[in-house]
Protein backbone atom coordinates (compact mmCIF):
# COMPACT_ATOMS: atom_id res chain seq x y z
CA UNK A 1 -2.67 14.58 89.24
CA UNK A 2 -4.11 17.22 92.02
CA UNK A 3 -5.98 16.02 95.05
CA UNK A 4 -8.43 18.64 94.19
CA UNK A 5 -9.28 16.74 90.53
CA UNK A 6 -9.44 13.49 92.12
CA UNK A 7 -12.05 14.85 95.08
CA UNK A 8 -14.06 16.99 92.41
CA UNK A 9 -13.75 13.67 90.27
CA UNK A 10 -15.13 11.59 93.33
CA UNK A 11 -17.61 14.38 94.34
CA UNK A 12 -18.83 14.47 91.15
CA UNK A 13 -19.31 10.44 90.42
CA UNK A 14 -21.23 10.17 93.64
CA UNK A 15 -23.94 13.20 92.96
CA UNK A 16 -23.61 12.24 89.13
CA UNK A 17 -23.48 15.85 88.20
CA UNK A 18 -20.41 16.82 86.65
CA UNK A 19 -19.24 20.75 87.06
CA UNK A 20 -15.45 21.23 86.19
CA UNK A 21 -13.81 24.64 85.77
CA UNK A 22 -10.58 25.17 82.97
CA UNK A 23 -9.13 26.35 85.84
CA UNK A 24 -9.01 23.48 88.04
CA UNK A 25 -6.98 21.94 85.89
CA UNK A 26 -3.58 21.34 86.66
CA UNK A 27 -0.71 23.18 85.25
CA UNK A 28 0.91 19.72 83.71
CA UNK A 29 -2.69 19.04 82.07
CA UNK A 30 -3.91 22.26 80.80
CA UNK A 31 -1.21 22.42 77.53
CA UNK A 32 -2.80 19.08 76.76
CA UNK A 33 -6.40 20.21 77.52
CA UNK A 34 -6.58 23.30 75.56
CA UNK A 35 -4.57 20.77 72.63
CA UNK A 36 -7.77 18.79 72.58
CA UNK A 37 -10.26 21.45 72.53
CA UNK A 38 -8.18 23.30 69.35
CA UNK A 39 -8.38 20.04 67.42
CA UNK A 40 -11.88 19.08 68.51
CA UNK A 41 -13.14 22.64 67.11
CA UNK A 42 -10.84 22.12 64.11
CA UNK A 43 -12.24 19.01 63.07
CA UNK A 44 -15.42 20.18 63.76
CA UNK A 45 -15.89 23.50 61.76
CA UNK A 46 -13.44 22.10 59.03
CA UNK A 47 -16.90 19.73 58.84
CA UNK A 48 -19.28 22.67 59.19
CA UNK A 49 -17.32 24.41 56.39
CA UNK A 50 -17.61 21.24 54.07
CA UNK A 51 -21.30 21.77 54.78
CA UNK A 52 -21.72 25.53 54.52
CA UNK A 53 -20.19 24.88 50.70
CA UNK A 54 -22.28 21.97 50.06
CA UNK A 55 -25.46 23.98 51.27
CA UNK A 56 -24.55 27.57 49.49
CA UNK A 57 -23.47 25.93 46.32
CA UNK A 58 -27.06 24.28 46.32
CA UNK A 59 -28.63 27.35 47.41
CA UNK A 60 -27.43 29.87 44.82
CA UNK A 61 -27.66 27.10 41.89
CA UNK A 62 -31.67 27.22 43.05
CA UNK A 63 -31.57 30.67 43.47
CA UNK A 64 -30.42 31.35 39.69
CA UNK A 65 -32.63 28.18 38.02
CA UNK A 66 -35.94 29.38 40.20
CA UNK A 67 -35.58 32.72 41.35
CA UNK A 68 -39.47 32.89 42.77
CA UNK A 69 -38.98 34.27 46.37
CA UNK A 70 -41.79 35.74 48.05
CA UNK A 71 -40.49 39.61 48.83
CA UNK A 72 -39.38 40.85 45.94
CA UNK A 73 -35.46 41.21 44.07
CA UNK A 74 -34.14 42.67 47.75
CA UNK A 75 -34.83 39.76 49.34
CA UNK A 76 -33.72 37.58 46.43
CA UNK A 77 -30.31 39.56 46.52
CA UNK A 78 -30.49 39.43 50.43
CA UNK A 79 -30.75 35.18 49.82
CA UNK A 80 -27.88 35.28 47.23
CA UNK A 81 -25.44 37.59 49.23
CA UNK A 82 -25.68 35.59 52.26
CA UNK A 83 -25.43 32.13 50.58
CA UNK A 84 -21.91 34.00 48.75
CA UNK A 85 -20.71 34.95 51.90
CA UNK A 86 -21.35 31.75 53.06
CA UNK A 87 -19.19 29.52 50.30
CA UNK A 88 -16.31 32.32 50.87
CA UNK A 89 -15.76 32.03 54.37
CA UNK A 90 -16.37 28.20 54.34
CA UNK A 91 -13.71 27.86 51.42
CA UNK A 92 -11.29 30.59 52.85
CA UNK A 93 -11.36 28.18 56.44
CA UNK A 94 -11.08 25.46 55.20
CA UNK A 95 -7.69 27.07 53.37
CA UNK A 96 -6.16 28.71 56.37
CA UNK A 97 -7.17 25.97 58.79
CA UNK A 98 -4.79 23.60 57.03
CA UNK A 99 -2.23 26.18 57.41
CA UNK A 100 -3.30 26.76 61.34
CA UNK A 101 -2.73 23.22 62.22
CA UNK A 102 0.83 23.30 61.19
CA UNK A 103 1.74 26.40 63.19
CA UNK A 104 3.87 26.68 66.67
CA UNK A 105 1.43 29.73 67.59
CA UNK A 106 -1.08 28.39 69.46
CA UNK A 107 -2.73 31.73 70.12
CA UNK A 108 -2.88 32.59 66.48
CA UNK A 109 -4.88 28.96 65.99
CA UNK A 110 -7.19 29.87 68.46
CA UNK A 111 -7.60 33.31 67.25
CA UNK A 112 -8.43 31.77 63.78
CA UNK A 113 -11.00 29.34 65.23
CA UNK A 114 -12.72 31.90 67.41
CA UNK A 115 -13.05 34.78 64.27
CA UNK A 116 -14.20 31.78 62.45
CA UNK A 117 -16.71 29.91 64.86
CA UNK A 118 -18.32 33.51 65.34
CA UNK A 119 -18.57 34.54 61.68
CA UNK A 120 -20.46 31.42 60.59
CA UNK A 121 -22.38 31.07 63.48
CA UNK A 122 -23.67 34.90 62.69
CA UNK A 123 -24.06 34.02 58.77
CA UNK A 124 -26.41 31.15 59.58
CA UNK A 125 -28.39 33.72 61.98
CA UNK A 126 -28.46 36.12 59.00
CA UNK A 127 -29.74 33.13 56.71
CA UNK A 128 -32.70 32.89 59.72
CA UNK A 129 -33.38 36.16 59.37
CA UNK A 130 -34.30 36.33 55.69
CA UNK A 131 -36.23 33.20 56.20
CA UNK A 132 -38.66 34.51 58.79
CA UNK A 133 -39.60 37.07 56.12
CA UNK A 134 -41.10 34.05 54.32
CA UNK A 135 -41.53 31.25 56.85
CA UNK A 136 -43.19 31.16 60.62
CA UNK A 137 -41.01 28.87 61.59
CA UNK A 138 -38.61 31.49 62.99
CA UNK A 139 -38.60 29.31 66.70
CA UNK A 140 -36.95 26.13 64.33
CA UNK A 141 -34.52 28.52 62.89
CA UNK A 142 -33.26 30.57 66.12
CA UNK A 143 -33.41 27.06 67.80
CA UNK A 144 -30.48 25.60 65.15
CA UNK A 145 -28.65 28.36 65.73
CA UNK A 146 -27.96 27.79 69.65
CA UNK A 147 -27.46 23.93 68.46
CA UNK A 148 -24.57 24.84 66.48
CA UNK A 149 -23.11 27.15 68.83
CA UNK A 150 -22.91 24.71 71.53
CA UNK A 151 -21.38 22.23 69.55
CA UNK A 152 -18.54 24.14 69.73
CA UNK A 153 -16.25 23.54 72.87
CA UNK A 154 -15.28 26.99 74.19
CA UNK A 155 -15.05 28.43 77.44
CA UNK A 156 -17.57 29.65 79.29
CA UNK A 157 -17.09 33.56 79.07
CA UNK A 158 -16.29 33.06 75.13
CA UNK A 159 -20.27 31.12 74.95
CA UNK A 160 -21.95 33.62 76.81
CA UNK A 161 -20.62 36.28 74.36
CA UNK A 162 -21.61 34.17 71.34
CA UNK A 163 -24.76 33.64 72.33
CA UNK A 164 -25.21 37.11 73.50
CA UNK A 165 -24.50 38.31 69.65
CA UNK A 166 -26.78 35.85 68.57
CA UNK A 167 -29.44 37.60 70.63
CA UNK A 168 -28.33 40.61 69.09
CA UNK A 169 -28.25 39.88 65.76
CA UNK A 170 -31.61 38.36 66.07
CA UNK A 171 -32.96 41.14 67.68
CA UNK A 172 -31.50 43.89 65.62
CA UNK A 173 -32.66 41.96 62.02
CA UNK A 174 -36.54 41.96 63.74
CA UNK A 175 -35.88 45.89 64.78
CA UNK A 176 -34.99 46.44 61.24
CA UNK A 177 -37.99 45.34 59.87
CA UNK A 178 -36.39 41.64 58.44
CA UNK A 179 -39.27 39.80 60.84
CA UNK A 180 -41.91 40.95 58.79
CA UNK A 181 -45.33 39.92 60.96
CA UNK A 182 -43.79 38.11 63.74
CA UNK A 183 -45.38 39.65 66.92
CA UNK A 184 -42.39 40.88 69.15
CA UNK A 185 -43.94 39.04 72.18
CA UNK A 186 -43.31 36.06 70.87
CA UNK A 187 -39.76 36.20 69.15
CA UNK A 188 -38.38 37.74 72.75
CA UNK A 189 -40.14 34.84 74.25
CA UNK A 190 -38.53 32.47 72.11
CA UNK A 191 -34.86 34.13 72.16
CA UNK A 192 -34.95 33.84 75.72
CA UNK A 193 -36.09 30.11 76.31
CA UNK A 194 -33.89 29.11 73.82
CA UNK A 195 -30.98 31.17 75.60
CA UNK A 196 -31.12 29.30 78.24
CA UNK A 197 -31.59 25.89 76.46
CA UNK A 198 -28.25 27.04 75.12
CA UNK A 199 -26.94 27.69 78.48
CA UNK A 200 -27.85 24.29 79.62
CA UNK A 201 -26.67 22.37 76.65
CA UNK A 202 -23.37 24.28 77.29
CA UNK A 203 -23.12 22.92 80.46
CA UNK A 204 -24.30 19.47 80.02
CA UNK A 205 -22.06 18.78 77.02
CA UNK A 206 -19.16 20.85 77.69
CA UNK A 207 -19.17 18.98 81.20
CA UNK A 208 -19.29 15.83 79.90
CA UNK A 209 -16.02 16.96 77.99
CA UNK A 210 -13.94 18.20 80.57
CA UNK A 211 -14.85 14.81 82.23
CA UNK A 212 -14.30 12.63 79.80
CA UNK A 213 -10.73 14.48 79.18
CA UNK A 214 -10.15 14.29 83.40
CA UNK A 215 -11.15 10.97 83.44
CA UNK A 216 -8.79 9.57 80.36
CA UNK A 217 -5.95 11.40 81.98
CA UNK A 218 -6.29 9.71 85.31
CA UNK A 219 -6.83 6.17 84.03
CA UNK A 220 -3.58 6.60 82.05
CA UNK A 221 -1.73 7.88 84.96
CA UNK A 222 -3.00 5.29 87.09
CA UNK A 223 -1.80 2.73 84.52
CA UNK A 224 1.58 4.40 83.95
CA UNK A 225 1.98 4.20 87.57
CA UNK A 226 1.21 0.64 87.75
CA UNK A 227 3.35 0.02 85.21
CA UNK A 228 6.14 1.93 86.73
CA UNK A 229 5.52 0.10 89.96
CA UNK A 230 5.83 -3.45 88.39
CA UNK A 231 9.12 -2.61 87.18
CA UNK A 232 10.95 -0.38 90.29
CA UNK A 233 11.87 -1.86 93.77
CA UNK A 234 9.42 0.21 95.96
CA UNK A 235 12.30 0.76 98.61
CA UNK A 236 15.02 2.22 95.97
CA UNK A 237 13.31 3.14 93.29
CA UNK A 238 15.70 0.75 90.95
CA UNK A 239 14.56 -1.00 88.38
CA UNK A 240 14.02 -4.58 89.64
CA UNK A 241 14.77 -7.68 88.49
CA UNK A 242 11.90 -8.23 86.29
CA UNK A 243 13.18 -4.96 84.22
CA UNK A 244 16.48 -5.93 84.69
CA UNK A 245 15.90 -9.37 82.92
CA UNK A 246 14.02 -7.36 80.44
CA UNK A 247 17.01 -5.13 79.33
CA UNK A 248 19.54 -7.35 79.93
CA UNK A 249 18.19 -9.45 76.81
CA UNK A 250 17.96 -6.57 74.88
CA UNK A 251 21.29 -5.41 75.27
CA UNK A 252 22.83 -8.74 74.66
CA UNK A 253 21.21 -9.05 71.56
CA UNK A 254 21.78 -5.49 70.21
CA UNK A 255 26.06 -6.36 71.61
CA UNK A 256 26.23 -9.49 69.48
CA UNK A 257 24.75 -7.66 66.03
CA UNK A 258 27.09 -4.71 66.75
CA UNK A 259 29.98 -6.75 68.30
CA UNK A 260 30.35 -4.62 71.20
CA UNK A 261 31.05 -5.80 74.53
CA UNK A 262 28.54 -5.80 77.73
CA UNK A 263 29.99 -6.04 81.18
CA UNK A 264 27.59 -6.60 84.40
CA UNK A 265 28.66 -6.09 87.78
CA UNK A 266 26.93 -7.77 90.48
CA UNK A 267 27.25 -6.74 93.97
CA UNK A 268 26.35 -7.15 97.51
CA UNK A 269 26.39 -5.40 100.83
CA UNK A 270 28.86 -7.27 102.92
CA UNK A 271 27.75 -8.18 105.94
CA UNK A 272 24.53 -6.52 105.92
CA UNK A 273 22.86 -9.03 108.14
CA UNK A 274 24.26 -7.11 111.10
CA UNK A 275 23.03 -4.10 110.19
CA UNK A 276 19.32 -5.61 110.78
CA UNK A 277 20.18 -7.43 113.66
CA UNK A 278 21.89 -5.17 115.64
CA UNK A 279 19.82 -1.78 114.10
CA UNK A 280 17.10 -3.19 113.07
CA UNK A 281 15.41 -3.15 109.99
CA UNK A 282 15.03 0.57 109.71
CA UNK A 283 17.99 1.02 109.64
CA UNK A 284 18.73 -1.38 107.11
CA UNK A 285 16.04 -0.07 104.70
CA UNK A 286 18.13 3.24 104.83
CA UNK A 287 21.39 1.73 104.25
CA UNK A 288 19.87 -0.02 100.92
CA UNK A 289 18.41 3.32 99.61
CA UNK A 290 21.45 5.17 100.27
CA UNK A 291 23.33 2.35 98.39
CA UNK A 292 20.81 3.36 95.59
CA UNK A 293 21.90 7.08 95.64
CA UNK A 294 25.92 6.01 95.80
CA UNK A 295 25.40 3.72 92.58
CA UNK A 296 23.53 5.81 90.68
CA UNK A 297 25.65 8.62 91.28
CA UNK A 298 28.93 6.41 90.37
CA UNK A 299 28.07 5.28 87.21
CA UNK A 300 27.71 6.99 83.67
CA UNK A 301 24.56 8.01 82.78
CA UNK A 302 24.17 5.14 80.07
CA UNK A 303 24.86 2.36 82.44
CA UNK A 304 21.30 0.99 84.27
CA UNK A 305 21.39 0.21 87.70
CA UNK A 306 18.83 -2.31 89.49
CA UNK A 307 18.19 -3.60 92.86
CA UNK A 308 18.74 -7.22 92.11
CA UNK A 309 17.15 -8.70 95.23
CA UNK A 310 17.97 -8.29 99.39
CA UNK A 311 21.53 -6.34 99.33
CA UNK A 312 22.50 -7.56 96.18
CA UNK A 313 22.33 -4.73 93.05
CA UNK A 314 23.23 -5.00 89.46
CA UNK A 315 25.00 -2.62 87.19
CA UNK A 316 24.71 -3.23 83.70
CA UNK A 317 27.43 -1.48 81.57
CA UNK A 318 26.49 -1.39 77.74
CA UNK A 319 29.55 -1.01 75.31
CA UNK A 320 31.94 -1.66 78.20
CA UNK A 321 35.06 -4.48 78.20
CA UNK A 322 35.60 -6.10 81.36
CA UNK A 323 38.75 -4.09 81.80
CA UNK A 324 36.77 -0.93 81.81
CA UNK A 325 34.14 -2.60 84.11
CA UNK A 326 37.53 -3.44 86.49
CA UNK A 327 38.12 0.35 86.58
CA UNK A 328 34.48 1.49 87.55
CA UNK A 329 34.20 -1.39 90.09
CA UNK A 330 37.52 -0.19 92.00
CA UNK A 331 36.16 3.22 91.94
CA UNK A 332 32.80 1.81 93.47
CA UNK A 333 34.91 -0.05 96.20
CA UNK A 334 36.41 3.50 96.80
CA UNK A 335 33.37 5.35 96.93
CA UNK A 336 31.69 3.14 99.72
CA UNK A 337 35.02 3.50 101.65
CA UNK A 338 35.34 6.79 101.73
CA UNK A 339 31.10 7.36 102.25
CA UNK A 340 29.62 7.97 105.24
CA UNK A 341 26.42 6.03 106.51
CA UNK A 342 25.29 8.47 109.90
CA UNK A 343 23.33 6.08 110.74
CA UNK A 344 25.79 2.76 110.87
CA UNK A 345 28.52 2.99 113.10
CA UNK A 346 30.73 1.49 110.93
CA UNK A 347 32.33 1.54 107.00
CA UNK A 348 30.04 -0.26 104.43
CA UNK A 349 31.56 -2.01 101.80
CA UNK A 350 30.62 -4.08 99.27
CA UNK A 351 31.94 -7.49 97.30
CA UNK A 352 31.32 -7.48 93.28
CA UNK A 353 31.67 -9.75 91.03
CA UNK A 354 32.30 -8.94 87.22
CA UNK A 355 31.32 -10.63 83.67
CA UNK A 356 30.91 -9.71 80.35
CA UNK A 357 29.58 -11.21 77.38
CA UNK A 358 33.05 -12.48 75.53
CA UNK A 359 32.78 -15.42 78.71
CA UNK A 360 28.78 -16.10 78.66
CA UNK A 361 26.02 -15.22 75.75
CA UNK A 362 22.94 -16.37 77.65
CA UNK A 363 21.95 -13.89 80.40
CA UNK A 364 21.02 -16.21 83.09
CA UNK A 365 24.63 -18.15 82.58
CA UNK A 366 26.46 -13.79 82.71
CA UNK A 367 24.86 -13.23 85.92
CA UNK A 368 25.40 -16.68 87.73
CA UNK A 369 29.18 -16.30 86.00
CA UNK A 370 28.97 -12.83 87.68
CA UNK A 371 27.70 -14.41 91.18
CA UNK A 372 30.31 -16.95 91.34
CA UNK A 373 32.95 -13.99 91.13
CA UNK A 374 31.25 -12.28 93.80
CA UNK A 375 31.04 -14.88 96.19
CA UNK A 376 34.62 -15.30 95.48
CA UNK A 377 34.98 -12.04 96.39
CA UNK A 378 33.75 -12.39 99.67
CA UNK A 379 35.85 -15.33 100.63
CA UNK A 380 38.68 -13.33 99.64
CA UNK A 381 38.21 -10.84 102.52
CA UNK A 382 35.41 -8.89 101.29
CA UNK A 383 35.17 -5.16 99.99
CA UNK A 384 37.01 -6.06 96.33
CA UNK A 385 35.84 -7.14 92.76
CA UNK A 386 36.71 -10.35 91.46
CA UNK A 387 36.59 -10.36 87.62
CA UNK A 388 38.18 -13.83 86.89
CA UNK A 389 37.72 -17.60 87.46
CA UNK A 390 35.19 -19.85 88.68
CA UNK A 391 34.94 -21.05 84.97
CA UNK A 392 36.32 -24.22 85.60
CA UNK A 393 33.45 -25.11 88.11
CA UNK A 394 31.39 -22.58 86.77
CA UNK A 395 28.03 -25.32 87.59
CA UNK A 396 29.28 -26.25 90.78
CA UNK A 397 27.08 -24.79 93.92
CA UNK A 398 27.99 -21.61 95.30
CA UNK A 399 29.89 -21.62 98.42
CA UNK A 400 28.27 -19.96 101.49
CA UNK A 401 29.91 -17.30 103.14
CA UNK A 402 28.99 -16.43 106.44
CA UNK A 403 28.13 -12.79 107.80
């Protein structure tokens, strides 16, 4: 997430006032944002259409059973045209809106919405203008018009035109002589406070929107990145142990139902101690994340890597035989050979010790079979893999090697 979204976020917590723009939204966000707009207004108008058939099917069945409107047979055709055009476009959406939501275009989805959200907002301002022939209530009428048009989330631009033809519809059905006695003063009066009621609704609930959408998307970033920090070394970026004890158990279980083998190789930085003593712990810190980089670009890209604790790391190899683990830890022994670390004066190596799961099924018993090997390792001479004994004394204490 931007800076800029978490200050405007911030800013606008502290003055309570909310005021985000579609295009402060950040590039990785706005695919998702304009997602949840498209099915927000589909679910919505799919609901206004189930209502626009409910209401015209009552309509013209009262329209045909008591035909006694005041005006004459125009304006009882006038009634029964509009409340037609109302049931077709309802059922035709509700048709094509099914086949919106399963197409890739999104610009022919939105198209669809936006032809639609106009046309029924302009047949209900139709059905107001017959009705102020008959009824003074004209101010009720224009005022559930702006209510529906603000209950659907568009941009800014697209409101202002809706509301704008509104306006004009309104206006043009009163210039035509569809008003009846309604004094002009008042009905411009009207169109304009309830313009910018419209305006203000806009704001206030399409605010509220965007910030409840900015909001959910930075409290699940925030947890993912909690998550992601209980789980990685904050120096290397590895996995840590936690994860590693995690997967480890996971692909033991999933080797013994598919009988394939699991090798671990466990290794550590031989004598690192020196590097902190005599370069301090800088240094040091650099020499483990550039042990990060060398593992993770030895290995294949199935095998999992993890900073097991101090110097020591962990390479997990699923579907490998200890043989095969033998190969990848000589080529490991190679590659810190033959790397250079500018900032230690000397060649870092590393002692490993290997295991798989033919010699131990528990994890806990793999990795201490694993240590032992490495430890032998070290009192070998350092910078090899060991990938046999200490199963004879397997729970006898580990023997301390000095730096």
């Amino acid at each position: 997430m931007s800076d800029q979204i978490k200050d405007a976020v911030e800013e606008n917590d502290a003055r309570r006032f909310y005021f985000f723009d579609e295009r402060e939204i950040p590039e990785d966000l706005i695919g998702d944002f304009r997602l949840r707009r498209q099915i927000h207004n589909r679910l919505f108008l799919r609901m206004a259409s189930y209502v626009g058939i409910l209401v015209g099917l009552i309509l013209t069945l009262r329209l045909f059973l008591f035909p006694d409107i005041a005006g004459g047979i125009a304006l009882h055709q006038a009634y029964l045209l509009n409340f037609i055009v109302l049931l077709t476009i309802s059922g035709v959406y509700l048709i094509i809106s099914f086949s919106l939501e399963s197409r890739s275009s999104f610009r022919h989805a939105v198209l669809g919405q936006r032809i639609y959200i106009t046309i029924i907002v302009l047949v209900y301002v139709a059905l107001g203008w017959i009705d102020m022939q008959v009824a003074p209530d004209y101010s009720a009428i224009i005022g559930a018009i702006v209510y529906l048009s603000v209950t659907i989330w568009i941009g800014l631009y697209g409101y202002l035109l809706l509301l704008f033809l509104i306006n004009v519809f309104v206006a043009a059905g009163f210039l035509l002589g569809v008003s009846g006695s309604i004094p002009a003063g008042d009905l411009i009066v009207e169109m304009i406070l309830f313009s910018i009621l419209g305006v203000s609704l806009y704001f206030s609930i399409n605010q509220g929107r965007m910030h409840n959408f900015i909001n959910e998307k930075l409290l699940n970033r925030t947890i993912s990145e909690l998550e992601d920090l209980s789980l990685r070394d904050p120096l290397t970026r590895l996995f840590n142990r936690r994860m590693m004890n995690t997967e480890l158990e996971k692909e033991l279980a999933l080797s013994k139902r598919t009988s394939q083998p699991l090798s671990i190789i466990l290794l550590d930085l031989d004598k690192f101690k020196r590097v902190n003593d005599s370069l301090g712990h800088a240094v040091g810190d650099e020499t483990l994340k550039k042990t990060a980089e060398l593992l993770l670009g030895g290995v294949r890209e199935s095998d999992r890597v993890y900073r097991f604790g101090g110097e020591e790391f962990l390479v997990m190899l699923p579907t490998t035989s200890l043989k095969d683990a033998a190969v990848l830890a000589e080529r490991l022994c190679q590659l810190f050979r033959s790397s250079t670390f500018d900032i230690i004066p000397w060649t870092v190596t590393a002692s490993m010790g290997l295991a798989d799961n033919t010699e131990r099924a528990l994890s806990a018993d793999l990795i201490k079979l694993a240590d032992c090997r490495m430890y032998r390792a070290k009192d070998a001479g350092r910078d090899r893999y060991v990938d046999t004994g200490c199963n004879e004394g397997f729970d006898s204490e580990e023997p301390v090697i000095p730096d």
